[in-house]
Structure formats: C-alpha cells, structure tokens
N, C-alpha and C. Protein backbone atom coordinates (compact mmCIF):
# COMPACT_ATOMS: atom_id res chain seq x y z
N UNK A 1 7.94 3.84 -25.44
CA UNK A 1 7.40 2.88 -26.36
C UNK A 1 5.96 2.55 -25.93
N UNK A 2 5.14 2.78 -26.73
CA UNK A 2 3.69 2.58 -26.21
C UNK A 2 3.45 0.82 -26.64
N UNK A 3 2.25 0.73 -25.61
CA UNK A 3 2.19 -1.05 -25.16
C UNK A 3 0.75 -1.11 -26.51
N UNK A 4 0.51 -2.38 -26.78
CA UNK A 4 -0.89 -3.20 -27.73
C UNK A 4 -1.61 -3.31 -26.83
N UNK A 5 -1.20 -3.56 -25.70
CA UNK A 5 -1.58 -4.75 -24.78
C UNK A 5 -2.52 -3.66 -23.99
N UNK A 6 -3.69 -4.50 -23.79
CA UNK A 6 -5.13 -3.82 -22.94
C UNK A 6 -4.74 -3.58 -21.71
N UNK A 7 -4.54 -2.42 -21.11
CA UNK A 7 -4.31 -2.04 -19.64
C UNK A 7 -4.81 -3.49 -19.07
N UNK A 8 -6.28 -3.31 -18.84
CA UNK A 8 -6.97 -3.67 -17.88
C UNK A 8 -6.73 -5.59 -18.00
N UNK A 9 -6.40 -6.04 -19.08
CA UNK A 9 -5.87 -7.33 -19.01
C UNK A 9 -4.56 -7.66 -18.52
N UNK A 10 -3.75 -6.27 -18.32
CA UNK A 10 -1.71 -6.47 -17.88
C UNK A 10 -2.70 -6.35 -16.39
N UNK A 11 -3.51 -6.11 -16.21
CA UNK A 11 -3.49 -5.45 -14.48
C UNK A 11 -4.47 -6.92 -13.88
N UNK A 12 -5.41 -7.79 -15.01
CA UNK A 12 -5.79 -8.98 -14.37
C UNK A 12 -5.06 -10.23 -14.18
N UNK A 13 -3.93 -10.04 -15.17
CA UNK A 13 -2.82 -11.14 -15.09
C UNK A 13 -1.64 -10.72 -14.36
N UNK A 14 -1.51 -9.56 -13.70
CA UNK A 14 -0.63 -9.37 -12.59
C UNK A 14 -1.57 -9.80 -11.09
N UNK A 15 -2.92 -10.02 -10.96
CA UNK A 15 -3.35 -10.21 -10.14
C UNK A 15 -3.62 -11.82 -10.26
N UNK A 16 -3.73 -12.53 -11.34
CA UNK A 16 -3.81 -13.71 -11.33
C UNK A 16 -2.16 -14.24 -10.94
N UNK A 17 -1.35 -13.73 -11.22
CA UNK A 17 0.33 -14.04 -11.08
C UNK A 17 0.62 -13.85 -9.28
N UNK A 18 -0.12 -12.79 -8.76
CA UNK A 18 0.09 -12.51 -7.00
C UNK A 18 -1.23 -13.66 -6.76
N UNK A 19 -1.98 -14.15 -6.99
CA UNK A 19 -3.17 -14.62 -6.57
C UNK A 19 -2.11 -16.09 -6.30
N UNK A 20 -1.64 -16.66 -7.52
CA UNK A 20 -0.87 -17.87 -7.62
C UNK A 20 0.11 -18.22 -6.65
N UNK A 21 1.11 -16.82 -6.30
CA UNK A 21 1.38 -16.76 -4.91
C UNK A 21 1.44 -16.65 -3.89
N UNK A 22 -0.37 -16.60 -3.46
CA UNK A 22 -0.12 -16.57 -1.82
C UNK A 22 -0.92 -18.06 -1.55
N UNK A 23 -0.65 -18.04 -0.54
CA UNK A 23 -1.00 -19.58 0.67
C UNK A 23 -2.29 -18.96 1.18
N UNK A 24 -2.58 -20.35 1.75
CA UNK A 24 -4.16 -20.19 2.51
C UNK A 24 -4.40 -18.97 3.49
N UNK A 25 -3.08 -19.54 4.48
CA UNK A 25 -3.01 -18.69 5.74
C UNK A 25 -3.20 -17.03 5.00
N UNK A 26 -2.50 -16.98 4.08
CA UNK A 26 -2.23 -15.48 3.56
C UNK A 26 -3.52 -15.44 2.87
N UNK A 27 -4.39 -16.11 2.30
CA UNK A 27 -5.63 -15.61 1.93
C UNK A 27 -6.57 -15.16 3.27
N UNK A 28 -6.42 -15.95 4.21
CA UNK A 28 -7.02 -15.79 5.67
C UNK A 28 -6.85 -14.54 6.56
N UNK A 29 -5.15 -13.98 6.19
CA UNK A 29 -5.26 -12.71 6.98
C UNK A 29 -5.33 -11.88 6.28
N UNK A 30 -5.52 -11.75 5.01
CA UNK A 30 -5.97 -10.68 4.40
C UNK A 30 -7.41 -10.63 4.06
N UNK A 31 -8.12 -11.39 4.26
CA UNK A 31 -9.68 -11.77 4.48
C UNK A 31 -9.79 -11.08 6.04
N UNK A 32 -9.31 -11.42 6.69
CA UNK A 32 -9.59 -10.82 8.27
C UNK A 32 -9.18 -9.52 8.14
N UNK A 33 -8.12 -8.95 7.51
CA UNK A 33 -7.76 -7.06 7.23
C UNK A 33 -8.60 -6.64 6.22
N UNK A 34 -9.44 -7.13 5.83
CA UNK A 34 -10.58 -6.46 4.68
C UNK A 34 -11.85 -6.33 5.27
N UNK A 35 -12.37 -5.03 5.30
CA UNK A 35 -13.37 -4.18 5.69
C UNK A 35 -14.00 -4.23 4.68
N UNK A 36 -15.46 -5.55 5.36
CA UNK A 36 -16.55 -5.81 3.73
C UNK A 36 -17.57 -6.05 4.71
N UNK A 37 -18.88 -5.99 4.32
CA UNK A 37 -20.22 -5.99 5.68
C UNK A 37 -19.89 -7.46 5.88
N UNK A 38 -20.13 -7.94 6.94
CA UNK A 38 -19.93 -8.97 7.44
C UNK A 38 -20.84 -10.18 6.23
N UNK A 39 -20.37 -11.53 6.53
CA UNK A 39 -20.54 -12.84 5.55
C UNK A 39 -20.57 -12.52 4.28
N UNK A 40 -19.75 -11.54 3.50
CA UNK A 40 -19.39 -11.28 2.18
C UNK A 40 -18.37 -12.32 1.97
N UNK A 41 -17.23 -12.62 2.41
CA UNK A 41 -15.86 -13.61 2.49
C UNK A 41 -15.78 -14.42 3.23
N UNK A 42 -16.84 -14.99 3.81
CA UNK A 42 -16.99 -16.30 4.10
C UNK A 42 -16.97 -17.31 3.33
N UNK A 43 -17.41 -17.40 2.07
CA UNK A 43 -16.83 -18.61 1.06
C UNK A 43 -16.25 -18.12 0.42
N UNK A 44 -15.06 -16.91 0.30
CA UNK A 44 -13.79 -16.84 -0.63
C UNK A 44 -13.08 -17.60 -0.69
N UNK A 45 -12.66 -18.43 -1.24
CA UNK A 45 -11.62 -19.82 -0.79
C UNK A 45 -10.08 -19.64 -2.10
N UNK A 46 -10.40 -18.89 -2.46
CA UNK A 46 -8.82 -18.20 -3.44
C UNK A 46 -8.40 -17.09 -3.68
N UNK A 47 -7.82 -16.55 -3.62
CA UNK A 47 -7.16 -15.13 -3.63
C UNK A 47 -7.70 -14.50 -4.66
N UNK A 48 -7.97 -15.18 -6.07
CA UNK A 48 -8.36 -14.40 -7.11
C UNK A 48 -10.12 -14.28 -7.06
N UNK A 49 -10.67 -14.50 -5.96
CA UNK A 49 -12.02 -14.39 -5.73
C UNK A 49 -12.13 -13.68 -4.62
N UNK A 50 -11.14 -13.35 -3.76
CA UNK A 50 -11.09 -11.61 -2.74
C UNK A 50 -10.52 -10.87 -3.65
N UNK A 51 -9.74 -10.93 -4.82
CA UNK A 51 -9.23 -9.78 -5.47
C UNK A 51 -10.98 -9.46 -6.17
N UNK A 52 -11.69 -10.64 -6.88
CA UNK A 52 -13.15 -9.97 -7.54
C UNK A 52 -14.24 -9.32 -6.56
N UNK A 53 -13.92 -9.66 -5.31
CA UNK A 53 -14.91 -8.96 -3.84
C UNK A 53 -14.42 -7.67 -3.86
N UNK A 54 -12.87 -7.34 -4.12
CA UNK A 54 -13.10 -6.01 -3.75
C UNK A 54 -13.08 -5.12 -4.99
N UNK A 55 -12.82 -5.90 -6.04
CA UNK A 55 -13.16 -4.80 -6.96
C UNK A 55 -14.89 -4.67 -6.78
N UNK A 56 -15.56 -5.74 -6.99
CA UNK A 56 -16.85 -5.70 -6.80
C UNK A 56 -17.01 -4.16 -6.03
N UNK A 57 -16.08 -4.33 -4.63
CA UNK A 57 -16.67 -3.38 -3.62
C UNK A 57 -15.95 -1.93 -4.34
N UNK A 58 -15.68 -1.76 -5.18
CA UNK A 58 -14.75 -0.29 -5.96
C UNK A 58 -13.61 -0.04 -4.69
N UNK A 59 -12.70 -1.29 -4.52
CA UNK A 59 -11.61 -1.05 -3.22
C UNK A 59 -10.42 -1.69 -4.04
N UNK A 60 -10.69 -2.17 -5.65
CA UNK A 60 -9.05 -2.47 -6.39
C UNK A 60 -9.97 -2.30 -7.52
N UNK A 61 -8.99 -1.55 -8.64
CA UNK A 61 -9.01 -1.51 -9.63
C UNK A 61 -7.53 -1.28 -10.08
N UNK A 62 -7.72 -1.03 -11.81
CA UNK A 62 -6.15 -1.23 -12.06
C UNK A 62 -5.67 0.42 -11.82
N UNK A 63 -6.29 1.61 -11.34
CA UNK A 63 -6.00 2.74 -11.16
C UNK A 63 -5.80 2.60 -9.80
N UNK A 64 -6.44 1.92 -9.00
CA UNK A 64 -6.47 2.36 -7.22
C UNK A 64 -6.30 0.77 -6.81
N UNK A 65 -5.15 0.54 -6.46
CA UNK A 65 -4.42 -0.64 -6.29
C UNK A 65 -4.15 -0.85 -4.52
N UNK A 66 -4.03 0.63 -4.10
CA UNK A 66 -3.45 0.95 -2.57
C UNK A 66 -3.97 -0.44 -1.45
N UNK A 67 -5.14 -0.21 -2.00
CA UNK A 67 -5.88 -1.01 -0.97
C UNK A 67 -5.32 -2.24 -0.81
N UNK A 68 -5.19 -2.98 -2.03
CA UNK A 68 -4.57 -4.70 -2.24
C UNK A 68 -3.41 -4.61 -1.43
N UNK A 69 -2.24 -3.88 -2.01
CA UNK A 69 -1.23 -3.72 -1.43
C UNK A 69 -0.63 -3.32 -0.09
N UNK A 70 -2.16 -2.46 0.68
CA UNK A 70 -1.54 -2.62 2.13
C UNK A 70 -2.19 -3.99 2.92
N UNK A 71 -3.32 -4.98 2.07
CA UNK A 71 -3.57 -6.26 2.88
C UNK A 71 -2.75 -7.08 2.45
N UNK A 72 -2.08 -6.78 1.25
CA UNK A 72 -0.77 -8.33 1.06
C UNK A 72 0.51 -7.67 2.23
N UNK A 73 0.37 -6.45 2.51
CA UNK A 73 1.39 -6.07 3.83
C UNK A 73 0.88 -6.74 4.94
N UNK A 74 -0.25 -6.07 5.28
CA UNK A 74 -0.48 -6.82 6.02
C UNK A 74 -0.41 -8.60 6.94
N UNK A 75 -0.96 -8.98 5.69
CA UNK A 75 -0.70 -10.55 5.46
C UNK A 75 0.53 -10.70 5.75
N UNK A 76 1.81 -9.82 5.31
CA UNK A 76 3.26 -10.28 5.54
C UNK A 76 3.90 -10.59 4.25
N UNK A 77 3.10 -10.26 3.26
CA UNK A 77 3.37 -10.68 2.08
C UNK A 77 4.27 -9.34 0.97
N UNK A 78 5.42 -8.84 2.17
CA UNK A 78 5.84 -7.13 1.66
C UNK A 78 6.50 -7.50 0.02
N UNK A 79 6.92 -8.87 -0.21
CA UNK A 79 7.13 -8.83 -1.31
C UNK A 79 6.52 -8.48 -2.82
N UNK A 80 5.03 -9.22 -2.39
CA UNK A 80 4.03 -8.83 -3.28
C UNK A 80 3.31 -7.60 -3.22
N UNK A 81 3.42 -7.02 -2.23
CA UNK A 81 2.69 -5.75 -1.65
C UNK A 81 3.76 -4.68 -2.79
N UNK A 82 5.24 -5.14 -3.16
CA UNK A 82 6.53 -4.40 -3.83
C UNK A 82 6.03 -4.94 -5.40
N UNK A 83 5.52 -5.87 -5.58
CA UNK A 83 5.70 -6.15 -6.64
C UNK A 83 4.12 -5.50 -7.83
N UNK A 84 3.06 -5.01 -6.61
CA UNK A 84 2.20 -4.60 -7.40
C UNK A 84 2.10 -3.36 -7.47
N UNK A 85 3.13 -2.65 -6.26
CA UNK A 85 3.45 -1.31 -6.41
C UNK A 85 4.70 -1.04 -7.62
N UNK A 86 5.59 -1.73 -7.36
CA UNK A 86 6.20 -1.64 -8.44
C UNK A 86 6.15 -1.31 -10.14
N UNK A 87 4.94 -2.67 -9.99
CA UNK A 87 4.08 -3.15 -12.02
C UNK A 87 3.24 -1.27 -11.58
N UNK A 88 2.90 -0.78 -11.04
CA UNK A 88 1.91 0.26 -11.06
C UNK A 88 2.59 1.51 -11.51
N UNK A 89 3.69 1.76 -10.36
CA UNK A 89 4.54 2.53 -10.49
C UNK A 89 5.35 2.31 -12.15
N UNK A 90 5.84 1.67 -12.37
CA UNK A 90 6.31 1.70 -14.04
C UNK A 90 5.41 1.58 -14.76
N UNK A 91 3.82 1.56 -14.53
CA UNK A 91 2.80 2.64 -15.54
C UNK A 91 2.31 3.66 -15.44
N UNK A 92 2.90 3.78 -14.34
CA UNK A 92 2.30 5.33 -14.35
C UNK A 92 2.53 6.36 -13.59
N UNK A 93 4.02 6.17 -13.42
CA UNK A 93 4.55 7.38 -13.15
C UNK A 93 6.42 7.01 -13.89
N UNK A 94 7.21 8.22 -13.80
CA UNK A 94 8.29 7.91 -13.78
C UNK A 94 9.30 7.59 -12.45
N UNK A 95 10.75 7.22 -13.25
CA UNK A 95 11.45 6.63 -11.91
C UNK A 95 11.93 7.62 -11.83
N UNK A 96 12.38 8.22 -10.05
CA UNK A 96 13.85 8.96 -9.49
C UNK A 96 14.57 7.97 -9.16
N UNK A 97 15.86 8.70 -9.09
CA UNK A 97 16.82 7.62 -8.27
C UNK A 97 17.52 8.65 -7.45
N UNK A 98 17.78 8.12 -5.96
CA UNK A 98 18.49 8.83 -5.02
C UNK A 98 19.45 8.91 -5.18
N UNK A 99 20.28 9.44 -3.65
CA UNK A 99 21.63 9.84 -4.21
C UNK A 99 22.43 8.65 -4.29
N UNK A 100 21.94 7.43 -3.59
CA UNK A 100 23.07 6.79 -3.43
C UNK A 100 23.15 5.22 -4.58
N UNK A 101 21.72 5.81 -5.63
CA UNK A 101 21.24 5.12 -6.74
C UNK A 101 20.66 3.78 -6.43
N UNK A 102 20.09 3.94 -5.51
CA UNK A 102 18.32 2.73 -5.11
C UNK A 102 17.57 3.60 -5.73
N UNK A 103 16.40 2.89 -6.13
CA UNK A 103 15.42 3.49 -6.89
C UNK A 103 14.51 3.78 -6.42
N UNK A 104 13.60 4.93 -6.34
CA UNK A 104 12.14 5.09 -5.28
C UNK A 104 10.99 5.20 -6.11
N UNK A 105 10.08 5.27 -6.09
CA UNK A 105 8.82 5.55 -6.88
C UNK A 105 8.12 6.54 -6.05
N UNK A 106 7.42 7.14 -6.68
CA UNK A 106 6.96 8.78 -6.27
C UNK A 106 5.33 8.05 -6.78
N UNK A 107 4.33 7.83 -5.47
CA UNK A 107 3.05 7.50 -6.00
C UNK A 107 1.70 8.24 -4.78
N UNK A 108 0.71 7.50 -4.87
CA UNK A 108 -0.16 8.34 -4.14
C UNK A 108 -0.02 7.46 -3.05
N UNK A 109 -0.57 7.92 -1.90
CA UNK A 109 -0.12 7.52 -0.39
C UNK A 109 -1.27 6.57 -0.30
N UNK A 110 -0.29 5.25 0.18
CA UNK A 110 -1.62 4.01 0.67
C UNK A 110 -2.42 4.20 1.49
N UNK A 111 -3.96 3.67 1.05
CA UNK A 111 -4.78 3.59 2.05
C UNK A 111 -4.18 2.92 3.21
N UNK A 112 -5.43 3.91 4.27
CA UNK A 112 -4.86 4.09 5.83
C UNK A 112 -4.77 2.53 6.57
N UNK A 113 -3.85 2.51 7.11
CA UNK A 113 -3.53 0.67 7.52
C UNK A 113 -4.43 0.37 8.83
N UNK A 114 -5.38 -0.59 8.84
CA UNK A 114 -6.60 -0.83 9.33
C UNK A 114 -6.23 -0.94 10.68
N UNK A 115 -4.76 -1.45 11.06
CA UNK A 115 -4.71 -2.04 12.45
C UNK A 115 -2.99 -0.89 12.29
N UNK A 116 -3.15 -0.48 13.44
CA UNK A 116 -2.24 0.37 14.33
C UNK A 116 -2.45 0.60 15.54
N UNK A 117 -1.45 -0.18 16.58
CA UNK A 117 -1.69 -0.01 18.01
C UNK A 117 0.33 0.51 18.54
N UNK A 118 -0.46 1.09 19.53
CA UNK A 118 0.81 1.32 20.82
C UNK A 118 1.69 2.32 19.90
N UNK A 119 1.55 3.28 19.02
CA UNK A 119 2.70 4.13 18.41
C UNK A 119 2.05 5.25 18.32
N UNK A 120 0.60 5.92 18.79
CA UNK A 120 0.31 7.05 19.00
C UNK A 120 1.33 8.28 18.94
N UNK A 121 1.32 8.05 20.30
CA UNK A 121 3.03 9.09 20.92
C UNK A 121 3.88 9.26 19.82
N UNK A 122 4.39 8.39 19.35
CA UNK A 122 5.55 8.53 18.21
C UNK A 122 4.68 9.52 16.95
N UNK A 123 3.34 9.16 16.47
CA UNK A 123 2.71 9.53 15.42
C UNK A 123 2.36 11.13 15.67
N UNK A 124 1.81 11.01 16.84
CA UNK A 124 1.65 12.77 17.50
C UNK A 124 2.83 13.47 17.35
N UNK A 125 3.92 12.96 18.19
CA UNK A 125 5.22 13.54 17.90
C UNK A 125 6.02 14.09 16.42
N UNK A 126 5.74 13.32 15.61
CA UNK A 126 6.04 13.52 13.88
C UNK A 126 4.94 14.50 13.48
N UNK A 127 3.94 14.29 13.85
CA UNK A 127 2.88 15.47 13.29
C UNK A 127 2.93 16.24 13.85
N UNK A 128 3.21 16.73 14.97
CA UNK A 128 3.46 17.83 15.50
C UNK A 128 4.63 18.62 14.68
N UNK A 129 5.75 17.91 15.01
CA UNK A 129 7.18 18.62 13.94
C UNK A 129 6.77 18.68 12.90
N UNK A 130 6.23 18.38 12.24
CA UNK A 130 5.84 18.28 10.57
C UNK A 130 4.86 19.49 10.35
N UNK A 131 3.68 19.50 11.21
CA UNK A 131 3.08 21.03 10.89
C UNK A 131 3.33 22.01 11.92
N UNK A 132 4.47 22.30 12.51
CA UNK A 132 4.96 23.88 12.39
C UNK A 132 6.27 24.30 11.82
N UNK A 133 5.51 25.03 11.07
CA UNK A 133 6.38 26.11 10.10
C UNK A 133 7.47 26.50 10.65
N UNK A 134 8.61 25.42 10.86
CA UNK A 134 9.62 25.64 11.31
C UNK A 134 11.37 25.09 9.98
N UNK A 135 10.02 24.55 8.98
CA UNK A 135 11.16 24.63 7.38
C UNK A 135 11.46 22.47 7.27
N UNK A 136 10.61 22.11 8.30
CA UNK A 136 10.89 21.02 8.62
C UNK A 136 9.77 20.22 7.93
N UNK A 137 10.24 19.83 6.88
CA UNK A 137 9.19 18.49 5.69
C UNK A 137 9.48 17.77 5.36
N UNK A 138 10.49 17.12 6.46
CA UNK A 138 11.10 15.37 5.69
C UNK A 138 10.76 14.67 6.97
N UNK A 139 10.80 13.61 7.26
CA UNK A 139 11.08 12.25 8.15
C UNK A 139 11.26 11.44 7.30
N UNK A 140 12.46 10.96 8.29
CA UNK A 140 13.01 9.34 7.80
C UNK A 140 12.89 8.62 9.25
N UNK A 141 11.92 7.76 8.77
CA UNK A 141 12.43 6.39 9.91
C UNK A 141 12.74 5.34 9.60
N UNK A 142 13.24 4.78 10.47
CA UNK A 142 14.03 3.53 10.43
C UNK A 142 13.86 2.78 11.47
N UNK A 143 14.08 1.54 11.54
CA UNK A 143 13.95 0.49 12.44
C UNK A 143 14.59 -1.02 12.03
N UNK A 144 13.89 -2.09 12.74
CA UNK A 144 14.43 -3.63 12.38
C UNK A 144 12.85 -3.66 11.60
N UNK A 145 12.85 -4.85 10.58
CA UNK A 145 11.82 -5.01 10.64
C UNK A 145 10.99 -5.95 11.04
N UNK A 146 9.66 -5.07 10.92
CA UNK A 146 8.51 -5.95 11.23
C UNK A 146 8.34 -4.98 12.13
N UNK A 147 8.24 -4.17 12.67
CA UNK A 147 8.33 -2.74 13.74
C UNK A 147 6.68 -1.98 13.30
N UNK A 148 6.73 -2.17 12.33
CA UNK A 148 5.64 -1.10 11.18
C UNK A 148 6.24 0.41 11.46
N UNK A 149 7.08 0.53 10.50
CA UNK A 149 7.51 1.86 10.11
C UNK A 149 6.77 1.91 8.96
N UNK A 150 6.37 0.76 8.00
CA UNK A 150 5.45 1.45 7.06
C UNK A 150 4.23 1.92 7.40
N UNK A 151 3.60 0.94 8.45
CA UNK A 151 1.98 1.55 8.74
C UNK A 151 2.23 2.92 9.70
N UNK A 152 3.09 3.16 10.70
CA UNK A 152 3.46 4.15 10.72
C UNK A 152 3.78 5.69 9.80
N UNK A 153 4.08 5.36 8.93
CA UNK A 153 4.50 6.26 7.71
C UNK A 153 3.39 6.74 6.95
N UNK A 154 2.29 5.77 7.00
CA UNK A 154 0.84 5.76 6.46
C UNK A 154 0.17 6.81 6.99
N UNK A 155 0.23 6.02 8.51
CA UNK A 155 -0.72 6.95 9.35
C UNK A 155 -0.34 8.84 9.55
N UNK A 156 0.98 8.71 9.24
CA UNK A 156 1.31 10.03 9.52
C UNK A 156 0.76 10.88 8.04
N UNK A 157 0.91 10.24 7.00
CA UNK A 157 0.56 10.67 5.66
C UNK A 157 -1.09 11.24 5.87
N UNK A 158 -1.56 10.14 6.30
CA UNK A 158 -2.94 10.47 6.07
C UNK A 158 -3.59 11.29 7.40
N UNK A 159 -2.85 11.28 8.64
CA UNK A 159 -2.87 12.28 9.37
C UNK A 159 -2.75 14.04 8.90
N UNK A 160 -0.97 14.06 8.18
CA UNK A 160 -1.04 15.66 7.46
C UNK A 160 -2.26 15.89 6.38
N UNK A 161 -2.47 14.84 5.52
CA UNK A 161 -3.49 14.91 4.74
C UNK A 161 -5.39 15.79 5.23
N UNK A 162 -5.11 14.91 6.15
CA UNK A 162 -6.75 15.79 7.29
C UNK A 162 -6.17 17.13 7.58
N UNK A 163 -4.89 17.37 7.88
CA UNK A 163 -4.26 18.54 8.04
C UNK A 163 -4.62 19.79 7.13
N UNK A 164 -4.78 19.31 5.99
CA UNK A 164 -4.87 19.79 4.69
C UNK A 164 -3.20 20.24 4.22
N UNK A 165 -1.89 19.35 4.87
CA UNK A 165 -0.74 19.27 4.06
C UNK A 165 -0.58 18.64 3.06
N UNK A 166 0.21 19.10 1.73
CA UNK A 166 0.12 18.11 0.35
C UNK A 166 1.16 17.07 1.35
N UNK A 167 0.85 15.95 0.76
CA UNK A 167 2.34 14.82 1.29
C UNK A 167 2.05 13.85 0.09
N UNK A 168 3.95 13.55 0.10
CA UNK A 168 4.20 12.92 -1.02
C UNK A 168 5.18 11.76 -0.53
N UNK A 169 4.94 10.37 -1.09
CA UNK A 169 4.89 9.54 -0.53
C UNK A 169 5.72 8.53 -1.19
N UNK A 170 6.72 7.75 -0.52
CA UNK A 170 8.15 7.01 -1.38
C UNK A 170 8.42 5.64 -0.80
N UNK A 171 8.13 4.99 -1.76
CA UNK A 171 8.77 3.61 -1.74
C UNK A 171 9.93 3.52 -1.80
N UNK A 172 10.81 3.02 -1.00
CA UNK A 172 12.30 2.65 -1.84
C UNK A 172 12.14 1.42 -2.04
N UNK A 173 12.67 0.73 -3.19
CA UNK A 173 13.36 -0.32 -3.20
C UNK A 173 15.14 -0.99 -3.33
C-alpha cells in the first residue's frame, strides 16, 4: 500500500517523537559520543537541536540514520536506538523471520561505534575465523547485557568490510 505522506516529514516526526524521549543526561552522552569540531554542541540544550547538528553535519538523514542510532546506544537508550531502526527497516526493506519466528531486519551495517576498549583479542579472533576460507560465515554471540556484543558485532562488520568481505548485518528483535 503506498503512503501520501512526505517521507521526509514521517522521518522528522519520528525524530521529534525520540527527541521527546530522552532526558538531559541522555542528551549529554550522546553529545559527548558525537564527533563534531570542537564548541559546535556546546549550546545544544535539546535533542531535537543535536538531531539538526548532525544533519547539518550530513551524519542523519532520513536515508542514513546509522549514526543516530549507534549514539542513542550508546547513551543506553537501546530502546530508541530499536525503534528508529525498526520505523527504517519497515521502509525500506522487507521482513525475514527466523526459525524460531522473532523477527530480524536485514539492513546496512551501523556506523563504527566510537568507543571500544579491552575486546581486541576477541575481535582479532572472529576475524581471523571469518576470513579463512574454511566455509565459515556466521558468528553468533551472546552474552549478559551491557557486555557490548553489539559494538563488538560492529567492529567486526566494519573490520571484514576493510577486508573487502560483503557482510550482512541483523537486528533481532
């Protein structure tokens, strides 16, 4: 069923709707995970005025969203980080469903997560198995959370990527 409705206005009122829900603190650490020349976000004082900084900076639009969504991770905010991948993913791509019928979305791999410490070893280790041609092109990890298996998962993406491996990249919800 095709929509009336102006892309680019469903994609400013999904950002005015996440803007409404975050808190100070959460405007603060996602101001501190955003890579902008220094005293650009020093007087941002609302979420929907770092969402206009980075479009300003061509780092969100309603096509390339990645970026928003790994600083509302960041921030801690994985709900909203789901909810703008989500609104994205049901425009513009279709759904799979696994075997055990959770739903995943099949999208392009988030920009690279700014802060990753102490999981080297683990990340070397997966890239290593992953590029030799030994028939081996899945990882699953798992953990408790708050671990960063997602920024983990990132880094390995955009690691095979320099590789020059295609990688394809899954949300579950």
């Amino acid at each position: 069923m095709a929509s009336d409705q102006d892309p680019s206005l469903s994609f400013k009122s999904l950002l005015m709707t996440i803007s409404d829900k975050l808190t100070k603190e959460d405007l603060d650490k996602m101001k501190f995970g955003l890579e902008l020349p220094q005293g650009k976000l020093e007087d941002v004082q609302k979420p929907f005025e770092l969402f206009r900084r980075m479009m300003d900076a061509e780092k969100l639009s309603a096509e390339n969203r990645g970026h928003l969504a790994s600083l509302l991770q960041f921030a801690g905010r994985i709900d909203l980080s789901n909810e703008l991948r989500t609104a994205s993913q049901l425009q513009h791509t279709e759904e799979a469903s696994l075997f055990d019928g959770r739903q995943c979305f099949v999208g392009a791999l988030p920009c690279i997560p700014c802060h990753f410490y102490g999981r080297n070893e683990t990340l070397n280790e997966i890239v290593d198995v992953l590029s030799v041609s030994n028939g081996r092109r899945l990882v699953v990890i798992t953990g408790l959370p708050g671990y960063g298996k997602s920024c983990l998962a990132q880094r390995i993406g955009h690691t095979m990527l320099e590789k020059q491996f295609q990688v394809i990249f899954l949300w579950l919800t």
